[in-house]
Every structure is written in C-alpha cells, then in structure tokens.
C-alpha atoms as a PDB file:
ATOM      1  CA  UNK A   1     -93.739 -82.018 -72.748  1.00  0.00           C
ATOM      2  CA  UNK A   2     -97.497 -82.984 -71.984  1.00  0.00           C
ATOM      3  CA  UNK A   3     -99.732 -80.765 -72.870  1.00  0.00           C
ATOM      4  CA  UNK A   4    -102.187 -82.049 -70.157  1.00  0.00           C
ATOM      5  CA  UNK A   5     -99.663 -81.316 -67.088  1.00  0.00           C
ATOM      6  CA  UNK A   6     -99.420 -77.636 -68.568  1.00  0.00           C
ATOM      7  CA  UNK A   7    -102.915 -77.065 -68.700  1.00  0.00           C
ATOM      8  CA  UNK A   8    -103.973 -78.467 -65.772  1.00  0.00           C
ATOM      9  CA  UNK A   9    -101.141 -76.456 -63.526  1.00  0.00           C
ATOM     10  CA  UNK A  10    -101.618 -72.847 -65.766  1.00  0.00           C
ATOM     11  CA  UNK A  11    -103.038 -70.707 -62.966  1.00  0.00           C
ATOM     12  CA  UNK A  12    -104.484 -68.325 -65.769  1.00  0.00           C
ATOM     13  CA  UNK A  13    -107.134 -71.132 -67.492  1.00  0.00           C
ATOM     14  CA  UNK A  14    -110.392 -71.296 -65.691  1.00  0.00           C
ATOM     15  CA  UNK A  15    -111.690 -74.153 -63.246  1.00  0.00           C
ATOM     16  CA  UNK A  16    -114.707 -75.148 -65.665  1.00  0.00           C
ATOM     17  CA  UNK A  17    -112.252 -75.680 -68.441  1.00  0.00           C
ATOM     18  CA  UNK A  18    -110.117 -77.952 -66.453  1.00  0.00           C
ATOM     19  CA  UNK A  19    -112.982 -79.727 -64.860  1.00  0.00           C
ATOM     20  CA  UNK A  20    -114.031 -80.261 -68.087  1.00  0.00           C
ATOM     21  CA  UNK A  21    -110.748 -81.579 -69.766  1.00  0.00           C
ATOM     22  CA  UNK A  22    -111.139 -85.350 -69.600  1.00  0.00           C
ATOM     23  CA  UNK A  23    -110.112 -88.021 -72.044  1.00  0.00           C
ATOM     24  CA  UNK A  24    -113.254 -88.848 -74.373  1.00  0.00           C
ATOM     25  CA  UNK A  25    -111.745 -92.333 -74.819  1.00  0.00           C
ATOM     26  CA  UNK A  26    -109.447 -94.200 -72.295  1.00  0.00           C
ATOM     27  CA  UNK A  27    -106.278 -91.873 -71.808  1.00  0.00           C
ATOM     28  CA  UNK A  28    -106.933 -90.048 -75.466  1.00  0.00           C
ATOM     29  CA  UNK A  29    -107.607 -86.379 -74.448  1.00  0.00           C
ATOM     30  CA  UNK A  30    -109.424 -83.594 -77.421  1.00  0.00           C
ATOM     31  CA  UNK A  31    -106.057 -81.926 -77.322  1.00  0.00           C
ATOM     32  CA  UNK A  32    -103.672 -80.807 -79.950  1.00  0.00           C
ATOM     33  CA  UNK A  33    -100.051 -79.725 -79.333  1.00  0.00           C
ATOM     34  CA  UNK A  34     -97.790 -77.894 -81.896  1.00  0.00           C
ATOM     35  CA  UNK A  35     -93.836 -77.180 -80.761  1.00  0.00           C
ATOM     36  CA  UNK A  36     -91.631 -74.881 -82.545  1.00  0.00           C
ATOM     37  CA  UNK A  37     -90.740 -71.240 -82.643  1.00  0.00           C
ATOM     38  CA  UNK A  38     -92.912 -68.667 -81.515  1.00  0.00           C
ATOM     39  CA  UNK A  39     -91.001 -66.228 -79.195  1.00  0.00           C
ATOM     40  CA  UNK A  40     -87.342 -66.381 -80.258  1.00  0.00           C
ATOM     41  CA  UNK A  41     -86.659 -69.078 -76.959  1.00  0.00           C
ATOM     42  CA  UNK A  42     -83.989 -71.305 -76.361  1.00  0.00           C
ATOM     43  CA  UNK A  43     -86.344 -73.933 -75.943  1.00  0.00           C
ATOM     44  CA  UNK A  44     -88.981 -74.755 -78.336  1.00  0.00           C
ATOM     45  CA  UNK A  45     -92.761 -72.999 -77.442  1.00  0.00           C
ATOM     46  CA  UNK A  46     -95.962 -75.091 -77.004  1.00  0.00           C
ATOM     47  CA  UNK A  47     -99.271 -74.118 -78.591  1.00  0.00           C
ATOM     48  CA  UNK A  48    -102.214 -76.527 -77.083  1.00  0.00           C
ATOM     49  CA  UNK A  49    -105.662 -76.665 -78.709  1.00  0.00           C
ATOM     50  CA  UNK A  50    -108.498 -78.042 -76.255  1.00  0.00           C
ATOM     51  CA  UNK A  51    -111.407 -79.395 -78.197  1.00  0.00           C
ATOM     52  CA  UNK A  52    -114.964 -81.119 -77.377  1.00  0.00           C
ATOM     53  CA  UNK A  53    -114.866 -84.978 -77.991  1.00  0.00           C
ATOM     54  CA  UNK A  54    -117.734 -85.127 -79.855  1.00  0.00           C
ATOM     55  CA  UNK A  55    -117.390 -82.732 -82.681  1.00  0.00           C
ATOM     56  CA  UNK A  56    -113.911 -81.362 -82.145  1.00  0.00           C
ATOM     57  CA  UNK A  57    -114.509 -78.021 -82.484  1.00  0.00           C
ATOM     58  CA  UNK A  58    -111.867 -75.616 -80.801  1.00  0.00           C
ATOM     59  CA  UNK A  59    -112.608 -74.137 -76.876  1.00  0.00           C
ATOM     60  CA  UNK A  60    -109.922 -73.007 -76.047  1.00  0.00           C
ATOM     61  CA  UNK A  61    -105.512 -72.401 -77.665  1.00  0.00           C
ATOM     62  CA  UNK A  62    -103.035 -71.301 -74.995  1.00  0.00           C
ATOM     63  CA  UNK A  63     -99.000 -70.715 -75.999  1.00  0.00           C
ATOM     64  CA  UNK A  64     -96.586 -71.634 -73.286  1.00  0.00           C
ATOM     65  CA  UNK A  65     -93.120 -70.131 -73.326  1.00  0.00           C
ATOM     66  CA  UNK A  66     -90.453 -71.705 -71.549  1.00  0.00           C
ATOM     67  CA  UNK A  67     -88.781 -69.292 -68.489  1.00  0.00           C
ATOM     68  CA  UNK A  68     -85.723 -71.053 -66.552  1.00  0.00           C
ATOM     69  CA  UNK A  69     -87.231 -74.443 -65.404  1.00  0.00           C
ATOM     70  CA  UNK A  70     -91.208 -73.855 -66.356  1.00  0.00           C
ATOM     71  CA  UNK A  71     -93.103 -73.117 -68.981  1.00  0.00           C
ATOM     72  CA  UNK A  72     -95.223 -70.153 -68.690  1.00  0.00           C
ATOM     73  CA  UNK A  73     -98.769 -68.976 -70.551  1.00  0.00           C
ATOM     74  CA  UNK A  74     -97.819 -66.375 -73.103  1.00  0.00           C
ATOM     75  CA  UNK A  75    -101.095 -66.171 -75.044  1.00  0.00           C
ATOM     76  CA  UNK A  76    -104.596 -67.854 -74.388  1.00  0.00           C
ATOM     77  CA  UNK A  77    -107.900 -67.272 -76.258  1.00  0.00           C
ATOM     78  CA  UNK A  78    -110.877 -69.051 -75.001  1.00  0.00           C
ATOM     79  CA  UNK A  79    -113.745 -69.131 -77.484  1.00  0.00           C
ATOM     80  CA  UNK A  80    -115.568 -70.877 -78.963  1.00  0.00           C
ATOM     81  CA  UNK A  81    -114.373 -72.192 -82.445  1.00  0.00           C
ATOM     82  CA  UNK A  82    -111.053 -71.275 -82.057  1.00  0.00           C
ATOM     83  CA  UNK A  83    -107.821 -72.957 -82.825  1.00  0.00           C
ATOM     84  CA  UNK A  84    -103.954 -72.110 -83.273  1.00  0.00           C
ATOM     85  CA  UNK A  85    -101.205 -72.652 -85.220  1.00  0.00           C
ATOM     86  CA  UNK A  86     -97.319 -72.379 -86.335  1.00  0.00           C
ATOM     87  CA  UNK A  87     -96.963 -70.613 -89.686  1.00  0.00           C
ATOM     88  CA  UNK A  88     -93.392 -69.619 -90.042  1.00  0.00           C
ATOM     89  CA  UNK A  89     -92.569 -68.288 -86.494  1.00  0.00           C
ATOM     90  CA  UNK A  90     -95.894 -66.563 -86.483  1.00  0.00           C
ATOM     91  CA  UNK A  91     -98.873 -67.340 -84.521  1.00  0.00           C
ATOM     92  CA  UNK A  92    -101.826 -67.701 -86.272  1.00  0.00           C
ATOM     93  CA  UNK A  93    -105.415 -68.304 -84.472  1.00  0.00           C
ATOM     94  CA  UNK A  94    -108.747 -68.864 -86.464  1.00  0.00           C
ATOM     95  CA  UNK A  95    -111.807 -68.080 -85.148  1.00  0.00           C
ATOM     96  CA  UNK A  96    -115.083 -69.515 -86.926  1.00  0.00           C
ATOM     97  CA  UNK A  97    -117.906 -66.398 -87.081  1.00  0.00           C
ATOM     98  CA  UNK A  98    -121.863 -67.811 -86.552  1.00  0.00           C
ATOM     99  CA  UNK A  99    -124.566 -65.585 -87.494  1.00  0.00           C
ATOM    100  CA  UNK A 100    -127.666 -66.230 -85.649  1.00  0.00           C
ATOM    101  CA  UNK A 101    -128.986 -70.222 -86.490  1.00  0.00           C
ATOM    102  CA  UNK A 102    -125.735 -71.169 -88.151  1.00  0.00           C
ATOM    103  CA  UNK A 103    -124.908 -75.174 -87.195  1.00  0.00           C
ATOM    104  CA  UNK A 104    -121.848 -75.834 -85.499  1.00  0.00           C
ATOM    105  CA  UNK A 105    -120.519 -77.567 -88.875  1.00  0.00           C
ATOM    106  CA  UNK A 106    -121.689 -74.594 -91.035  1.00  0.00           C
ATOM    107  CA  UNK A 107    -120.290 -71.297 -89.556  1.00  0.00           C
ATOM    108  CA  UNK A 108    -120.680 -68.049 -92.037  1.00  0.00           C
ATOM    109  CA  UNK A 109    -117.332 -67.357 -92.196  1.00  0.00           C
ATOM    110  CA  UNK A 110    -113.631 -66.937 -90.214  1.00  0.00           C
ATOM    111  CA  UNK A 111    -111.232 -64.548 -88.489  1.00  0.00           C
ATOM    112  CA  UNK A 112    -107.704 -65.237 -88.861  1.00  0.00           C
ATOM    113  CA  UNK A 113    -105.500 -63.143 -86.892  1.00  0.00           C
ATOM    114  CA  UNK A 114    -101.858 -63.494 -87.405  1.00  0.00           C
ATOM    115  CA  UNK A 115     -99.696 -62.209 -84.189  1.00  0.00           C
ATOM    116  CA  UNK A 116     -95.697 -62.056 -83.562  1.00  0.00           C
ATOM    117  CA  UNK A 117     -94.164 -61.946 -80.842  1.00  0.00           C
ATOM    118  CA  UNK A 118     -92.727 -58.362 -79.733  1.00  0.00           C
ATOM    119  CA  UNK A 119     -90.947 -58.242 -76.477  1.00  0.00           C
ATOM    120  CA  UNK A 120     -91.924 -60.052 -74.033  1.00  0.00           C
ATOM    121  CA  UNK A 121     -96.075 -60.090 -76.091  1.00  0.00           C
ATOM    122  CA  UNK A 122     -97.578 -61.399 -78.849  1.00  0.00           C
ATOM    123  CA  UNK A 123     -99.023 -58.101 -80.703  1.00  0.00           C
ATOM    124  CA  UNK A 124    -101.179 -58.732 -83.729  1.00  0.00           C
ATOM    125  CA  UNK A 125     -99.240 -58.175 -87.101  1.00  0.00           C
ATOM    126  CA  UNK A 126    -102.451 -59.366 -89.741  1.00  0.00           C
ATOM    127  CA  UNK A 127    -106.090 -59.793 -89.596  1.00  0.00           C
ATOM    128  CA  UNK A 128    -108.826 -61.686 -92.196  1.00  0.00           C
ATOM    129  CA  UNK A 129    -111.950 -62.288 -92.525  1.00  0.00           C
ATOM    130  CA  UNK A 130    -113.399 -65.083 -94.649  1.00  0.00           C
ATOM    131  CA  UNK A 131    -116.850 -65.476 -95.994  1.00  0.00           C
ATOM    132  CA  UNK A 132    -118.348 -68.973 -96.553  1.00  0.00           C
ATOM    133  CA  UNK A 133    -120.522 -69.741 -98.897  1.00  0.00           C
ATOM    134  CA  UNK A 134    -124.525 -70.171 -97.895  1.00  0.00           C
ATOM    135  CA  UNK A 135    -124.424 -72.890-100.679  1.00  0.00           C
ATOM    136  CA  UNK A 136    -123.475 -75.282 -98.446  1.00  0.00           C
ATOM    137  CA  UNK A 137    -125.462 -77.270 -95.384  1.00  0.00           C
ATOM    138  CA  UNK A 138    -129.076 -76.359 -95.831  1.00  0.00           C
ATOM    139  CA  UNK A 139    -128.098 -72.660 -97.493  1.00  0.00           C
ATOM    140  CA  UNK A 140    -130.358 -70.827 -94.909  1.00  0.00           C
ATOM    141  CA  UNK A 141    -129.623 -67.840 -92.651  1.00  0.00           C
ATOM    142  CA  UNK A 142    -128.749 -64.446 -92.451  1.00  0.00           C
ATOM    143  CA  UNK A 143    -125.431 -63.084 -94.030  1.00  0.00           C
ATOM    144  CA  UNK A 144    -123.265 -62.250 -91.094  1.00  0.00           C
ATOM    145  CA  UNK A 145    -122.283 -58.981 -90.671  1.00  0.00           C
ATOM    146  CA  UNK A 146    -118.262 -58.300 -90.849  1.00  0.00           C
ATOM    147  CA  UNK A 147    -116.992 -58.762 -87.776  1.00  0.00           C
ATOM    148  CA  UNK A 148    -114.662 -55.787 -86.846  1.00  0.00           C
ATOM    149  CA  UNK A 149    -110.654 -56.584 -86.786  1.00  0.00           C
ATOM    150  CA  UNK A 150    -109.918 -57.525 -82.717  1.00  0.00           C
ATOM    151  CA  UNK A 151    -108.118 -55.304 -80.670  1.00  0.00           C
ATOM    152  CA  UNK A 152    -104.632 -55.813 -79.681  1.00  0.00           C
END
C-alpha cells in the first residue's frame, strides 16, 4: 500500500496539505504508515502520519479502511502536533498542548485520546492529559490551563 497514493487521491484532505506533501530528500517523504487492525476488516487498516521535514512534528494522521477494491478515510485529525498509533486494536492519537511562547520542542503537556471503532465510526473510548515539566528547555512560561476532554 503507499501511503502517498492514498493521501494524495483522499477527497476529504485539503489542497494545501497535499500541495505541501513533497519529499524533503529525493523520493523520502515526512510520512509514517502503521498497518494492522483497527476496524475489525478483512484487510489490514492504514494509519498515515504527515510530518514537516525539518522538525518532524505531526500535521496531520488519517486511518484508511479498506471497502471492496479501495481504501476509504475512516478518521483524520489535522493539527498541529498530532500523531497516531496502533495500541492493541485501538486507535490512539496524541496531541502536544502549547501554552502561549512554548517552543515547538518544549510543549506544556499532551492529550491522548484513545478511540475504537463502533460500527461503521471510531467513537472515543479514553482521554489523558499529560503535564510536562517546566524544568526542561529554558523553564519559562505560563502553566497551561487543562485542556477540556474533546468531543466525540
């Protein structure tokens, strides 16, 4: 399966994302791809992670489900700082939380949202939130406020 073919024929991801998506070196693409389990399939699903070249932080995880002789976006979450994963037939996404003047490397904490698939959906089953330390990087900047579980 390539990743790049799915994401660049998915209807549902945005034009500026795909104009964007181009190798940072020769053919080598900021994309991850995980295969296994997700929605109880024949065939196996596909999560892809699209990430910047330069710092690889997260833009954008989509899950593709295959349907007869396609495969067909499921899930997608476009932010910034975000990136999915397989954990035991469970998708589980992590978004990084910035208060205001956090670097890109130091973010003040994390969402991770666990979701399962129910149906024909993925419906969330878990949410946490993570606080990092302000020990590390320069250990300025506001305590971010809790960020409130997302809706389903």
């Amino acid at each position: 399966m390539d990743p790049i073919a799915l994401l660049k024929a998915d209807p549902k991801i945005g034009g500026r994302l795909k104009t964007d998506l181009k190798p940072c070196v020769a053919d080598a693409y900021p994309v991850d791809a995980s295969y296994g389990n997700l929605t109880n399939s024949a065939s196996p699903d596909v999560v892809v992670n699209v990430m910047t070249c330069g710092d690889a932080v997260g833009i954008g995880t989509y899950v593709y489900r295959r349907q007869s002789d396609r495969y067909e976006n499921v899930f997608m979450a476009e932010d910034a700082a975000v990136y999915a994963t397989i954990d035991r037939g469970d998708l589980v996404v992590t978004k990084q939380v910035y208060a205001k003047g956090d670097p890109v490397a130091y973010p003040s904490g994390e969402d991770v949202i666990t979701y399962r698939w129910s149906g024909n959906r993925f419906t969330q089953h878990d949410w946490v939130h993570n606080d990092y330390s302000r020990a590390v990087g320069d250990g300025e900047g506001a305590e971010p406020a809790p960020s409130a579980p997302p809706a389903d």
